[in-house]
PDB file of N, CA and C in Angstrom:
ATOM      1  N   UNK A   1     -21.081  15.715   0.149  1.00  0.00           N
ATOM      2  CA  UNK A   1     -20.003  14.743   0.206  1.00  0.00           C
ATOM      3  C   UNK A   1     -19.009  15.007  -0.923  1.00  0.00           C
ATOM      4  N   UNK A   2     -17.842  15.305  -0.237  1.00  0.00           N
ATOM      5  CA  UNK A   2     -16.643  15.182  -1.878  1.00  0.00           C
ATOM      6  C   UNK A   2     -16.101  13.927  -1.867  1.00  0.00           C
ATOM      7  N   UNK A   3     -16.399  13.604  -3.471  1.00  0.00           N
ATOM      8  CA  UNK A   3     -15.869  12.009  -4.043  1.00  0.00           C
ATOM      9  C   UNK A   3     -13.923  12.131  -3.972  1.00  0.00           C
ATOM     10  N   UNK A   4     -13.603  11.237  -3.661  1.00  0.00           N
ATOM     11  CA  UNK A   4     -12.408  11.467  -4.122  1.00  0.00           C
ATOM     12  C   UNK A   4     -12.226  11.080  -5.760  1.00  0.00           C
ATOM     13  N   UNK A   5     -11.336  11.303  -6.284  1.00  0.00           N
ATOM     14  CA  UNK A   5     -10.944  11.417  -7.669  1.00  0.00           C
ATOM     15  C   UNK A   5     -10.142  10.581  -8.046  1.00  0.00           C
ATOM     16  N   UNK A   6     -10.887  10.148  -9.634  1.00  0.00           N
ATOM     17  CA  UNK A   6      -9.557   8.606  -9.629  1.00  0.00           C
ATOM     18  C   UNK A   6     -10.000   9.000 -11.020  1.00  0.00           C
ATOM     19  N   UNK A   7      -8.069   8.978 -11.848  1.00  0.00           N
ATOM     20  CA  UNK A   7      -8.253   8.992 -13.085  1.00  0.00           C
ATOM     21  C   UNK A   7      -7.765   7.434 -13.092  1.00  0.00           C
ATOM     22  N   UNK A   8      -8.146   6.946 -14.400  1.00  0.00           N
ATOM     23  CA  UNK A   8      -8.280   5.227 -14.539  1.00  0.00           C
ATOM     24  C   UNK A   8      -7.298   6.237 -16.256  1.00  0.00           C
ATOM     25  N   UNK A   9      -6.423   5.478 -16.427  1.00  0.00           N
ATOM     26  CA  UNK A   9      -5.459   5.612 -17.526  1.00  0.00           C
ATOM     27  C   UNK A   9      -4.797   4.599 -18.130  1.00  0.00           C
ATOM     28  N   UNK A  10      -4.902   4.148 -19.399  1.00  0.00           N
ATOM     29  CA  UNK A  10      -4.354   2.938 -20.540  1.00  0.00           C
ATOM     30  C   UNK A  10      -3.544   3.485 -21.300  1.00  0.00           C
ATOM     31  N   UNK A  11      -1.964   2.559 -21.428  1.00  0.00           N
ATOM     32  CA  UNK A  11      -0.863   3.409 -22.273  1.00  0.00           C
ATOM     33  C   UNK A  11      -1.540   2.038 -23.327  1.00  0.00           C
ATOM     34  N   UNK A  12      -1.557   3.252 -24.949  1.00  0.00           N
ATOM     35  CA  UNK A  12      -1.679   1.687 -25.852  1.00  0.00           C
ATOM     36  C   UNK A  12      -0.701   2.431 -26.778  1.00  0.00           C
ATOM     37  N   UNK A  13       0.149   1.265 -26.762  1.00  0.00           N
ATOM     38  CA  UNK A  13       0.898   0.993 -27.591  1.00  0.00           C
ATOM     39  C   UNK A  13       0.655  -0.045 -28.669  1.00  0.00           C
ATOM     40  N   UNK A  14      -0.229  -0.982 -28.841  1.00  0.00           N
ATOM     41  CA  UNK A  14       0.222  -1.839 -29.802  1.00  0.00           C
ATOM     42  C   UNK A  14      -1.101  -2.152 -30.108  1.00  0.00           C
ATOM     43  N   UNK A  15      -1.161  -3.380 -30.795  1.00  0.00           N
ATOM     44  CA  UNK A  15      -2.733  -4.160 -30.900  1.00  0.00           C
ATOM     45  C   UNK A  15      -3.349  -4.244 -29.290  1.00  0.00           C
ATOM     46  N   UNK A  16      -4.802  -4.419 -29.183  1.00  0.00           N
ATOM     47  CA  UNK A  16      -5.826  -4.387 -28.178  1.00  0.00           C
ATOM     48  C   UNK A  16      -6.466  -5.898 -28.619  1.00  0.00           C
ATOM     49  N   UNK A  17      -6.833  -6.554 -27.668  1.00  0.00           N
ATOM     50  CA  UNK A  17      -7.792  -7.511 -28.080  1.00  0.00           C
ATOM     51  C   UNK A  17      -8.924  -7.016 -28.163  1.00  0.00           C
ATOM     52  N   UNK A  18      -9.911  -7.642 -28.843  1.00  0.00           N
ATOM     53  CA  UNK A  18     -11.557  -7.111 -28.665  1.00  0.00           C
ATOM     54  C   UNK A  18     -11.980  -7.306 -27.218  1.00  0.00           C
ATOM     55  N   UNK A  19     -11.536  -8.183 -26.691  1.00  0.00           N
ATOM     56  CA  UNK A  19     -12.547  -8.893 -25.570  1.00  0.00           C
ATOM     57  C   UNK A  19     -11.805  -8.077 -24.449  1.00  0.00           C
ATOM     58  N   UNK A  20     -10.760  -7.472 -24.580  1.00  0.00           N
ATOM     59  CA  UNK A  20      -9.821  -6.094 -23.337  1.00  0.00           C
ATOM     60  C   UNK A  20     -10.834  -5.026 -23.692  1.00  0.00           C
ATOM     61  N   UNK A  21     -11.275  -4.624 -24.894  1.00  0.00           N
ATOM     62  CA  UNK A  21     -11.677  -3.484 -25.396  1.00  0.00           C
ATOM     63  C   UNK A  21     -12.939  -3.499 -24.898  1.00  0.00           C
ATOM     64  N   UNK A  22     -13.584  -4.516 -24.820  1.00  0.00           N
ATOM     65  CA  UNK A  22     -15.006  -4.712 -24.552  1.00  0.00           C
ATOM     66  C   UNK A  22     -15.399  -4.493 -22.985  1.00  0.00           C
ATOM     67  N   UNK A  23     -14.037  -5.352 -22.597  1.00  0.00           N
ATOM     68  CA  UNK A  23     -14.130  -5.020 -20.621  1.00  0.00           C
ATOM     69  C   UNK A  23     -13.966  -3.792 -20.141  1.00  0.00           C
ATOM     70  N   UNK A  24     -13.070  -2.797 -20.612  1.00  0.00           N
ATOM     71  CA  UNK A  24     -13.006  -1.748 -20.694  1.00  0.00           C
ATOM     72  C   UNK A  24     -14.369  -0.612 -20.626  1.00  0.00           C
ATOM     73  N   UNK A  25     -14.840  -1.116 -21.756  1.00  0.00           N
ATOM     74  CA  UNK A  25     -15.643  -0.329 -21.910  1.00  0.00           C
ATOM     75  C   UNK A  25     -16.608  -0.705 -21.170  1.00  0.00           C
ATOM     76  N   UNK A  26     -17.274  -1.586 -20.738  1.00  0.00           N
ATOM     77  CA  UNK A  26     -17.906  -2.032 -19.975  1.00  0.00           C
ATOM     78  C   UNK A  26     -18.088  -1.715 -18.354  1.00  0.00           C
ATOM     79  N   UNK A  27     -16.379  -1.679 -17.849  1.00  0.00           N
ATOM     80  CA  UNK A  27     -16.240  -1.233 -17.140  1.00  0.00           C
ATOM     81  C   UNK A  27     -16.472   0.517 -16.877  1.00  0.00           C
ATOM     82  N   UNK A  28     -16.344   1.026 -17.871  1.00  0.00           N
ATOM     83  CA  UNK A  28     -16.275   2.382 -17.574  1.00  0.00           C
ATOM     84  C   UNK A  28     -18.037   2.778 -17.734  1.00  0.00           C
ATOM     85  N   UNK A  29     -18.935   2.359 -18.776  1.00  0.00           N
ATOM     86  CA  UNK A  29     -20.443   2.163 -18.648  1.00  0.00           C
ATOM     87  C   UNK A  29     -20.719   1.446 -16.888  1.00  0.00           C
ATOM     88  N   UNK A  30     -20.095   0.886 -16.584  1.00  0.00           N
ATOM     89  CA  UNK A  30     -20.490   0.633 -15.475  1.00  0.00           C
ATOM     90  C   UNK A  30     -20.407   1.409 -14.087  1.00  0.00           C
ATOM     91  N   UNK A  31     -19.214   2.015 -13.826  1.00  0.00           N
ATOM     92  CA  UNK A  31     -18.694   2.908 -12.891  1.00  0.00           C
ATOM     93  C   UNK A  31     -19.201   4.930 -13.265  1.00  0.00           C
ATOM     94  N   UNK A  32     -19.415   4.692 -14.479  1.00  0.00           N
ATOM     95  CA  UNK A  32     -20.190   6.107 -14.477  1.00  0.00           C
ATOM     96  C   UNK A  32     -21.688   5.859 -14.268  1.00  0.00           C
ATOM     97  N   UNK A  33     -22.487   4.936 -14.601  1.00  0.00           N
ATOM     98  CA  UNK A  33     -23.666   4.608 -14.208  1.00  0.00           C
ATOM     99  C   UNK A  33     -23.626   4.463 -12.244  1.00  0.00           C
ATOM    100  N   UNK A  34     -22.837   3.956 -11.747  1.00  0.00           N
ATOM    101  CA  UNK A  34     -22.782   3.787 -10.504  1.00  0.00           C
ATOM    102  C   UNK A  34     -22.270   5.759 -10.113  1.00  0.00           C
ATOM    103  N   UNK A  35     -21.899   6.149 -10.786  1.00  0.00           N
ATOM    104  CA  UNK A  35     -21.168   7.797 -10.272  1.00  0.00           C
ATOM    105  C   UNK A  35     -22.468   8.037 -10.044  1.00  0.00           C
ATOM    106  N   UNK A  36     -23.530   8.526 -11.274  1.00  0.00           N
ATOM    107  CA  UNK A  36     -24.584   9.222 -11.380  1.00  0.00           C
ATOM    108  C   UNK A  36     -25.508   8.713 -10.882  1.00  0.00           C
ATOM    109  N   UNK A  37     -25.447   7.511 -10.720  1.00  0.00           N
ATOM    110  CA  UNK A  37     -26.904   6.958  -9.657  1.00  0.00           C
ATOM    111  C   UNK A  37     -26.871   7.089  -8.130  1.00  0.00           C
ATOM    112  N   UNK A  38     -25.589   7.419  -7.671  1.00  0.00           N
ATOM    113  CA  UNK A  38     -25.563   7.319  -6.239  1.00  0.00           C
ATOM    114  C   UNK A  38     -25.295   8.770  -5.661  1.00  0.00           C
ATOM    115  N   UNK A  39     -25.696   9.591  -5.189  1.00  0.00           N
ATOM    116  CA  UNK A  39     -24.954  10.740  -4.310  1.00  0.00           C
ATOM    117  C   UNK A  39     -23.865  10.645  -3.886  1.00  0.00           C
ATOM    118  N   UNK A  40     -24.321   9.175  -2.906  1.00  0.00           N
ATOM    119  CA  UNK A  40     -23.228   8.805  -1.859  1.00  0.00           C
ATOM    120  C   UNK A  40     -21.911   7.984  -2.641  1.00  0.00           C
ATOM    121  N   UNK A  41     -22.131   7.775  -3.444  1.00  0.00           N
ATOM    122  CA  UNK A  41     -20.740   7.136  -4.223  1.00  0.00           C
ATOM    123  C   UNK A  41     -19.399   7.904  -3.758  1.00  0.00           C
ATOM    124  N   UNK A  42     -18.425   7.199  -3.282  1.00  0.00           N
ATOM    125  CA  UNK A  42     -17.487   7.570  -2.827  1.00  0.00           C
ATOM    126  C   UNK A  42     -16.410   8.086  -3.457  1.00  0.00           C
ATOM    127  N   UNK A  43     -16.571   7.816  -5.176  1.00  0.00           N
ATOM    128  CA  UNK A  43     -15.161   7.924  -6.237  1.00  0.00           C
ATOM    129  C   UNK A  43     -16.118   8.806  -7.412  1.00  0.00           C
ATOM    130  N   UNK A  44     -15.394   9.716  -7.678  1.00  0.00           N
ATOM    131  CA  UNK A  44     -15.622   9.953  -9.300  1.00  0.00           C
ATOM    132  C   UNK A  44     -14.376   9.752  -9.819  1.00  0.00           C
ATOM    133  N   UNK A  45     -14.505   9.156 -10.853  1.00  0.00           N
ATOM    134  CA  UNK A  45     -13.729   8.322 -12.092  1.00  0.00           C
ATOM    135  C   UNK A  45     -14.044   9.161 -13.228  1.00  0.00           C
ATOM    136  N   UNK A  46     -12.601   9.738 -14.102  1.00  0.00           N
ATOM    137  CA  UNK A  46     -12.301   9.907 -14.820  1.00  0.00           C
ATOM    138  C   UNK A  46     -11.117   9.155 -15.846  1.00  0.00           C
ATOM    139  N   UNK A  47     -11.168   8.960 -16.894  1.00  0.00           N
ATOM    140  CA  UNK A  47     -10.340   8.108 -18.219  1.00  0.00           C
ATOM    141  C   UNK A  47      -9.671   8.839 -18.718  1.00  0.00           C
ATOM    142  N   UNK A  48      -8.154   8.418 -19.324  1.00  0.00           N
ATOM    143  CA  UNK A  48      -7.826   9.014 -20.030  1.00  0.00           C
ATOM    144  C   UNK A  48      -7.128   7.641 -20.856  1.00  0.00           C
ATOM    145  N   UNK A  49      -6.926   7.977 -21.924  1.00  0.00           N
ATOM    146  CA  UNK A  49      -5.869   6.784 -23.479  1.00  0.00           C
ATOM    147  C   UNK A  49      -4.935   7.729 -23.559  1.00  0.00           C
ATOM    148  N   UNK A  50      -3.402   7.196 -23.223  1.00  0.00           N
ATOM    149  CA  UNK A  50      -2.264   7.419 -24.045  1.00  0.00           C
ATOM    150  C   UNK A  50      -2.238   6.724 -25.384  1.00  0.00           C
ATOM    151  N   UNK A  51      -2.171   7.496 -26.143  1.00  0.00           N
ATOM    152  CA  UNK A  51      -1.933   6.150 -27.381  1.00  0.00           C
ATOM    153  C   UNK A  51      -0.575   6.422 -28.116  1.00  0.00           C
ATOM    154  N   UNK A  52       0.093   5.256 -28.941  1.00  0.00           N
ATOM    155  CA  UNK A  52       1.396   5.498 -30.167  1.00  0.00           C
ATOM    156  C   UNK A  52       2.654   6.201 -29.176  1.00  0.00           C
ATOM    157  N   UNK A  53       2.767   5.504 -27.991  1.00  0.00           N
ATOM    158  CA  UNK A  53       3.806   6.178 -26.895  1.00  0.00           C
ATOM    159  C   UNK A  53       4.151   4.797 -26.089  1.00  0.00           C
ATOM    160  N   UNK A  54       5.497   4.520 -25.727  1.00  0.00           N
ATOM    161  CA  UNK A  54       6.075   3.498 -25.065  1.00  0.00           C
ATOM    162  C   UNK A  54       5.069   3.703 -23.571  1.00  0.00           C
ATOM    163  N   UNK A  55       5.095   2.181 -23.459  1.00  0.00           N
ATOM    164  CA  UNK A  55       4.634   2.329 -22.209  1.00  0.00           C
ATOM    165  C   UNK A  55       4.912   3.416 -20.820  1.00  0.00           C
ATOM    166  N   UNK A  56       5.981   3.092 -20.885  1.00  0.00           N
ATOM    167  CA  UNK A  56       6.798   3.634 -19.713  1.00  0.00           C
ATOM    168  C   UNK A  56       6.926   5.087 -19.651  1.00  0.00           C
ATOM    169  N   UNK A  57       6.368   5.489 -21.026  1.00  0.00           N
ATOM    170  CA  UNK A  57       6.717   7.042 -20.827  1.00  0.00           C
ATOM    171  C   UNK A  57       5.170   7.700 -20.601  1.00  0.00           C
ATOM    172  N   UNK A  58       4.072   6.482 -21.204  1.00  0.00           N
ATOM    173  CA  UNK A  58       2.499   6.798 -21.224  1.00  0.00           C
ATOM    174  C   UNK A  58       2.550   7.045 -19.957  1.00  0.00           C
ATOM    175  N   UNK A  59       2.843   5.754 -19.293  1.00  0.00           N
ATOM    176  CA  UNK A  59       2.242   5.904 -17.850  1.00  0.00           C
ATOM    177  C   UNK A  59       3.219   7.087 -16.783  1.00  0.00           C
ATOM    178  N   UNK A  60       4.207   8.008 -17.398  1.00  0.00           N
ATOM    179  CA  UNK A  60       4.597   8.957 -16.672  1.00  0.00           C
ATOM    180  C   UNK A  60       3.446   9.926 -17.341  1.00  0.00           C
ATOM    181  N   UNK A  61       3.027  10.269 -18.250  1.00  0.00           N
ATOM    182  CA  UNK A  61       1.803  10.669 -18.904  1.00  0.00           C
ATOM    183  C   UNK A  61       0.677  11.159 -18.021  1.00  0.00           C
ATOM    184  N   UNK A  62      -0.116   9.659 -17.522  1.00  0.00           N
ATOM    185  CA  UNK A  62      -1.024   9.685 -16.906  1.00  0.00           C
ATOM    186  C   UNK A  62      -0.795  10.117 -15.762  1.00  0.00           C
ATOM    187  N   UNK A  63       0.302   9.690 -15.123  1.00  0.00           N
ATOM    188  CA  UNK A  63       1.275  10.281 -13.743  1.00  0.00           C
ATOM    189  C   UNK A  63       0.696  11.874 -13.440  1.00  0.00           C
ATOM    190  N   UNK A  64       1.643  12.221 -14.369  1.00  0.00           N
ATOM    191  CA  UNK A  64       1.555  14.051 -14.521  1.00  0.00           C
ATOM    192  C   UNK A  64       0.583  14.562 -14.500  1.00  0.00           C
ATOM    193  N   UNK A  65      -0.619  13.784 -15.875  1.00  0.00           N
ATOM    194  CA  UNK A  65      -2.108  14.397 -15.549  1.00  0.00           C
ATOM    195  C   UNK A  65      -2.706  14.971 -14.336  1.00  0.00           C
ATOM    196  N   UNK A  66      -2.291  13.514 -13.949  1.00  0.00           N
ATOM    197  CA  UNK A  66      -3.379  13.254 -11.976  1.00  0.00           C
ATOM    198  C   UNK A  66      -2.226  14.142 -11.221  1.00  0.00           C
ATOM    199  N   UNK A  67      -1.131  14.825 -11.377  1.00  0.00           N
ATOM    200  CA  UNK A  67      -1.200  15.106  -9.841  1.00  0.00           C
ATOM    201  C   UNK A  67      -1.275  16.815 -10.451  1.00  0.00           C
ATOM    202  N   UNK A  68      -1.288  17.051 -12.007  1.00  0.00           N
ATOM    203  CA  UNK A  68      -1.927  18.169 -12.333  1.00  0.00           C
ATOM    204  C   UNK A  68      -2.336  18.860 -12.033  1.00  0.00           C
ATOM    205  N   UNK A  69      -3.871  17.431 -11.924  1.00  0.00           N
ATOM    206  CA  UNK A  69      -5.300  17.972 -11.874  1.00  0.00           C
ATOM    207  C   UNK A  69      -5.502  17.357 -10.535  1.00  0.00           C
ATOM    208  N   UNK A  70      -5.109  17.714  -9.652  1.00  0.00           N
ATOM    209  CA  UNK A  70      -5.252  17.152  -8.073  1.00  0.00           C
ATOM    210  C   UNK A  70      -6.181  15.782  -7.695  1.00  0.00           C
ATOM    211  N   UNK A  71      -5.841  14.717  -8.504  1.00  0.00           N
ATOM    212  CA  UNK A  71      -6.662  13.397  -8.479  1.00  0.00           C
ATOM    213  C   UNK A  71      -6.012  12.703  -7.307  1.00  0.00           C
ATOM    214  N   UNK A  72      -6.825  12.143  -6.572  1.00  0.00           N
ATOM    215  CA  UNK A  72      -6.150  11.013  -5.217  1.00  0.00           C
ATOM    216  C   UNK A  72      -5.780   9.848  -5.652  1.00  0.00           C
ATOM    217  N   UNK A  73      -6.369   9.312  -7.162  1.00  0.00           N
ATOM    218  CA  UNK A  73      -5.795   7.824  -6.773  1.00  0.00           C
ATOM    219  C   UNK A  73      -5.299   8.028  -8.384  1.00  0.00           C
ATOM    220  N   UNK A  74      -5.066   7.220  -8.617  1.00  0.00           N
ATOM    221  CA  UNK A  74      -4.328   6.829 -10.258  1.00  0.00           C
ATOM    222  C   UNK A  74      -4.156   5.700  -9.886  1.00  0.00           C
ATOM    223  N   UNK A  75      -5.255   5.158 -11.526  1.00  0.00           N
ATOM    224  CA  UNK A  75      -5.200   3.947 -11.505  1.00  0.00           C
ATOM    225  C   UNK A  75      -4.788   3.454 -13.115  1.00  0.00           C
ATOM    226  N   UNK A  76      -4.032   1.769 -12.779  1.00  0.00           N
ATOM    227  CA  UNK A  76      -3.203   2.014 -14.661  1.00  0.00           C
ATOM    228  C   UNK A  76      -4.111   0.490 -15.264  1.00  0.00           C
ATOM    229  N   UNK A  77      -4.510   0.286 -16.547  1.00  0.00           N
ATOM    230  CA  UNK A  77      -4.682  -0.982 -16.763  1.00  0.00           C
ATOM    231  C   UNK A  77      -3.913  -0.996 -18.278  1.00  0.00           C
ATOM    232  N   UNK A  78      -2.964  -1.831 -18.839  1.00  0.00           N
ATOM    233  CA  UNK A  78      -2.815  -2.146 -20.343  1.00  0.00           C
ATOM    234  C   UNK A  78      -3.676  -2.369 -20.604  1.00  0.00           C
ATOM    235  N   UNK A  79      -3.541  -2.036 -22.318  1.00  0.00           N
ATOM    236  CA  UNK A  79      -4.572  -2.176 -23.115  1.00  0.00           C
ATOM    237  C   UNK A  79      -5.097  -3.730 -23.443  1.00  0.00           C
ATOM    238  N   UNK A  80      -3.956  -4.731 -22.943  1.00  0.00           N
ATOM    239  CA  UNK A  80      -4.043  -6.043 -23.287  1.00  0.00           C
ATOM    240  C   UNK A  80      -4.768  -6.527 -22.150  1.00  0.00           C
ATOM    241  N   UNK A  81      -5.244  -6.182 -21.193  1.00  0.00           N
ATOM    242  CA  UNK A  81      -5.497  -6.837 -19.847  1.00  0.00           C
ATOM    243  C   UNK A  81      -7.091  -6.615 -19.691  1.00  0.00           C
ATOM    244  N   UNK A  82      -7.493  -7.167 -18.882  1.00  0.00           N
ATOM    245  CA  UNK A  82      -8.897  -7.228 -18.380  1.00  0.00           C
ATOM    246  C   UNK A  82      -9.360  -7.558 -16.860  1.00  0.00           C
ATOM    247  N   UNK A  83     -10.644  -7.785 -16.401  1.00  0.00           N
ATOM    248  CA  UNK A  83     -10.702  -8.465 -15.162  1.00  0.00           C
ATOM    249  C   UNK A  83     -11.915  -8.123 -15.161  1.00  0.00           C
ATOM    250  N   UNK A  84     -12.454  -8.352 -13.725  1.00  0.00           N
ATOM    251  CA  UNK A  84     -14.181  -7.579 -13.232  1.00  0.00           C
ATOM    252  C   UNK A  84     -14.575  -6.423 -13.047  1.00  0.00           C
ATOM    253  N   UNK A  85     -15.407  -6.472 -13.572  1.00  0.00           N
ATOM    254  CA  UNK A  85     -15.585  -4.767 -13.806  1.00  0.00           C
ATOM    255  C   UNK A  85     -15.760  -4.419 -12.740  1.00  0.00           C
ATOM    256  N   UNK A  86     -15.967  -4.716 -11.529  1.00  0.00           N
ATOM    257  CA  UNK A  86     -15.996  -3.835 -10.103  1.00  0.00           C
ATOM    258  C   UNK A  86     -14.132  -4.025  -9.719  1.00  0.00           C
ATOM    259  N   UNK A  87     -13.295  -4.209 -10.302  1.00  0.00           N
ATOM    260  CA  UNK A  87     -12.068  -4.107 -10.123  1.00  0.00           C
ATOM    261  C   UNK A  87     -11.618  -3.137  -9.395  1.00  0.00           C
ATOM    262  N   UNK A  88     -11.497  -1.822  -9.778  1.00  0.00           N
ATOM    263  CA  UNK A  88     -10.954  -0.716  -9.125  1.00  0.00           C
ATOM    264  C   UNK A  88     -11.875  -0.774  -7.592  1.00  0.00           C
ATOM    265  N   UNK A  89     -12.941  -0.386  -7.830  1.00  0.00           N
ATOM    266  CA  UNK A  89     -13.612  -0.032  -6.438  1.00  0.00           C
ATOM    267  C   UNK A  89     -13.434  -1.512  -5.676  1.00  0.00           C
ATOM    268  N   UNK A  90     -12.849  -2.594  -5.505  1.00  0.00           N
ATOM    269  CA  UNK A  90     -12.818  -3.453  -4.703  1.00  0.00           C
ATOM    270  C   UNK A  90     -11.186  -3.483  -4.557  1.00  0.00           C
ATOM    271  N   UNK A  91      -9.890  -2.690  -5.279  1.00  0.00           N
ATOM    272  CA  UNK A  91      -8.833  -2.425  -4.807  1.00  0.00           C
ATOM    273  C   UNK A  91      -8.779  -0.907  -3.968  1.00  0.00           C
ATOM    274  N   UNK A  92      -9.649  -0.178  -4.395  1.00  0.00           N
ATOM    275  CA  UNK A  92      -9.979   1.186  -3.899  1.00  0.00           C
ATOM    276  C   UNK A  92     -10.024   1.067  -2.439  1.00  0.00           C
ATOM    277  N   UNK A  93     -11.452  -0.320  -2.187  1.00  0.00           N
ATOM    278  CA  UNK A  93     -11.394  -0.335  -0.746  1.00  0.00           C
ATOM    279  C   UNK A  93     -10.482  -0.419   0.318  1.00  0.00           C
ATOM    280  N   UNK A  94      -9.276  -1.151  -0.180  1.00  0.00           N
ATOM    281  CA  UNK A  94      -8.352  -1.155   0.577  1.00  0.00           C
ATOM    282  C   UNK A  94      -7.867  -0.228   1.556  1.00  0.00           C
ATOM    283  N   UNK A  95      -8.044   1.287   0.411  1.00  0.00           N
ATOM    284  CA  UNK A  95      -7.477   2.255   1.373  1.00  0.00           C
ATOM    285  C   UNK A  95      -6.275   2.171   2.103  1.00  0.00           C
ATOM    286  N   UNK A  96      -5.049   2.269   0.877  1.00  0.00           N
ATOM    287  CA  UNK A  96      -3.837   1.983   0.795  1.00  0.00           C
ATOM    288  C   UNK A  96      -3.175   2.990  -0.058  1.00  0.00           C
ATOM    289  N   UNK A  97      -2.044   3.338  -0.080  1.00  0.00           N
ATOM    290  CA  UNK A  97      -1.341   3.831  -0.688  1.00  0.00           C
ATOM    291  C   UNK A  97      -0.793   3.554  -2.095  1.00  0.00           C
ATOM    292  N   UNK A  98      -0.572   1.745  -2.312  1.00  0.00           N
ATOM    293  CA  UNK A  98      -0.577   1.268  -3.145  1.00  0.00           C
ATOM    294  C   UNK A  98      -1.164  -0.093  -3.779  1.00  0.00           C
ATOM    295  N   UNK A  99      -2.046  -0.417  -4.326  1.00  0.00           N
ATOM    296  CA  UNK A  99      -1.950  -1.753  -4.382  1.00  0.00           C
ATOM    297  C   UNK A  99      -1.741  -1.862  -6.193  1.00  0.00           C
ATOM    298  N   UNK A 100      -2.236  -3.240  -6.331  1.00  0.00           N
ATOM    299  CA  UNK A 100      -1.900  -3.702  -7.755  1.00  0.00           C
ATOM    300  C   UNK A 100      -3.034  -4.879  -7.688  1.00  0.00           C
ATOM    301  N   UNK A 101      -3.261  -5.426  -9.068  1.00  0.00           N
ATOM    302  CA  UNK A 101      -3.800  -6.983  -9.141  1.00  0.00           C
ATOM    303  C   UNK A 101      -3.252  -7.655  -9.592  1.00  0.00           C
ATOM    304  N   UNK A 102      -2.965  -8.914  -9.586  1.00  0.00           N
ATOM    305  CA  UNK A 102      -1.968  -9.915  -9.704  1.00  0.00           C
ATOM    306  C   UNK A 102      -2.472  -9.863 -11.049  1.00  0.00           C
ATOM    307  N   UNK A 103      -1.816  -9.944 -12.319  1.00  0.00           N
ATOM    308  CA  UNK A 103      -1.730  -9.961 -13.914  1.00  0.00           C
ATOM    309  C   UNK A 103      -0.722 -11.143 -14.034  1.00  0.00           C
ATOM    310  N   UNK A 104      -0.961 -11.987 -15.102  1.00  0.00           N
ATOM    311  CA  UNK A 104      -0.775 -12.609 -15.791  1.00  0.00           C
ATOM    312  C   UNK A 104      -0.090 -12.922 -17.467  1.00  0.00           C
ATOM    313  N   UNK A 105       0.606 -13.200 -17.856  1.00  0.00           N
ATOM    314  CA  UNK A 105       1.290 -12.593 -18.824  1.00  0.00           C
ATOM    315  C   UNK A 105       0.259 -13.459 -19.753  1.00  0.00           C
ATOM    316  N   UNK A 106       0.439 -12.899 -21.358  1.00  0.00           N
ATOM    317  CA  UNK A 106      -0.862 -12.707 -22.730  1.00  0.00           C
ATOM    318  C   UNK A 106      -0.793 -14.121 -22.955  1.00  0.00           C
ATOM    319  N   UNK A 107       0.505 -15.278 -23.069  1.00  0.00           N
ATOM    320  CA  UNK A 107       0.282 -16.473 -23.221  1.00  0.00           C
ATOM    321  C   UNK A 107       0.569 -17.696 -22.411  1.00  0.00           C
ATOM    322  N   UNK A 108      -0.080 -18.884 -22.981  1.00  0.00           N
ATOM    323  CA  UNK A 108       0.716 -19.569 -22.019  1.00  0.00           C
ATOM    324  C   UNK A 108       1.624 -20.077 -21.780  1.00  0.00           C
ATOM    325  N   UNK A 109       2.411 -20.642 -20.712  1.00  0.00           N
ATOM    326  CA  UNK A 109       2.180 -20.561 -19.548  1.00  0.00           C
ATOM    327  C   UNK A 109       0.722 -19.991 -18.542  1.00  0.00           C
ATOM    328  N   UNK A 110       0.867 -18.742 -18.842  1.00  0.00           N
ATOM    329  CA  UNK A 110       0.049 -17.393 -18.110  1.00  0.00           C
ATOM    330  C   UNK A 110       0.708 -17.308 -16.684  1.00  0.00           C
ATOM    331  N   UNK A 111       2.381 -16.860 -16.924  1.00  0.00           N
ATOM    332  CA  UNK A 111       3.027 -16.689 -15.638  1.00  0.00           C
ATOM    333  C   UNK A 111       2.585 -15.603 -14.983  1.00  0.00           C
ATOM    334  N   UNK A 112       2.343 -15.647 -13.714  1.00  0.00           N
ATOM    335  CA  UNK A 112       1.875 -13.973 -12.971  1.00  0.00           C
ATOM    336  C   UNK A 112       3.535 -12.878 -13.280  1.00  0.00           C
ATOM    337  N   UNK A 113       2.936 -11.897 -13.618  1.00  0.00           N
ATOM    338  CA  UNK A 113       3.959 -10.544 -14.054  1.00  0.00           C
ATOM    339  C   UNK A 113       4.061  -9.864 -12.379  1.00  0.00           C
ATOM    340  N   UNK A 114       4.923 -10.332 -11.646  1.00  0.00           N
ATOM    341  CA  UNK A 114       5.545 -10.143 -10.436  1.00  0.00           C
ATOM    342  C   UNK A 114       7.214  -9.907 -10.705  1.00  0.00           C
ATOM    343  N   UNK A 115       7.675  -8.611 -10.110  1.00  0.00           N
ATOM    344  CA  UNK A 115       9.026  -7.678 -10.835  1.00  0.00           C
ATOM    345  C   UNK A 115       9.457  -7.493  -8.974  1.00  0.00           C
ATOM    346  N   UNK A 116      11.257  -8.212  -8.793  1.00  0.00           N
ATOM    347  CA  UNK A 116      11.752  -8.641  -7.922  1.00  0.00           C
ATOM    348  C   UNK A 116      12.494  -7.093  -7.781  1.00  0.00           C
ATOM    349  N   UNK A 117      13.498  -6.517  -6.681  1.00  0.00           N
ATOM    350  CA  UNK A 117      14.035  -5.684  -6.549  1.00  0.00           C
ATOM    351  C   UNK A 117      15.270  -5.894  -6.413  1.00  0.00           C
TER     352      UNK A 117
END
């Protein structure tokens, strides 16, 4: 079986919370434990950190990497953000071209970060 390929990539620019840093990592202990335990696992996941680089230019960064290194999906999280660690593989399923997760901005309010055209 070939996995398809997903680099998972964070532009950090600034301070990190602990508790982003912790999900993170958590998440990624989690999804390589799921790589190596399953044959049948459908994704191998690879990471990469932009760091001390504007966002916008990190995530052309990670861009370039993946279509480099012939990766199918690219996936982005800030360094400020978090969620469930089965995150990716339950947007993965979609099997879409693009999706996103609804984010929330760092205070409150906690308006959802939704960008009009």
């Amino acid at each position: 079986m070939t996995r398809k390929r997903v680099l998972i990539g964070v532009p950090r620019w600034a301070y990190a919370p602990p508790e982003c840093e912790a999900w993170r990592s958590d998440m990624t202990v989690r999804l390589v434990e799921r790589m190596d335990a399953d044959p049948n696992y459908p994704y191998h996941f690879d990471f990469i950190t932009i760091p001390n680089m504007l966002v916008h230019f990190a995530r052309e960064q990670i861009c370039k990497r993946a279509v480099d290194n012939g990766y199918d999906f690219v996936c982005m999280v800030d360094d400020d953000m978090n969620g469930p660690t089965d995150m990716w593989e339950r947007l993965l399923a979609h099997d879409v071209d693009i999706i996103s997760p609804l984010a929330f901005t760092r205070h409150p309010k906690y308006l959802p970060v939704v960008y009009g055209m």
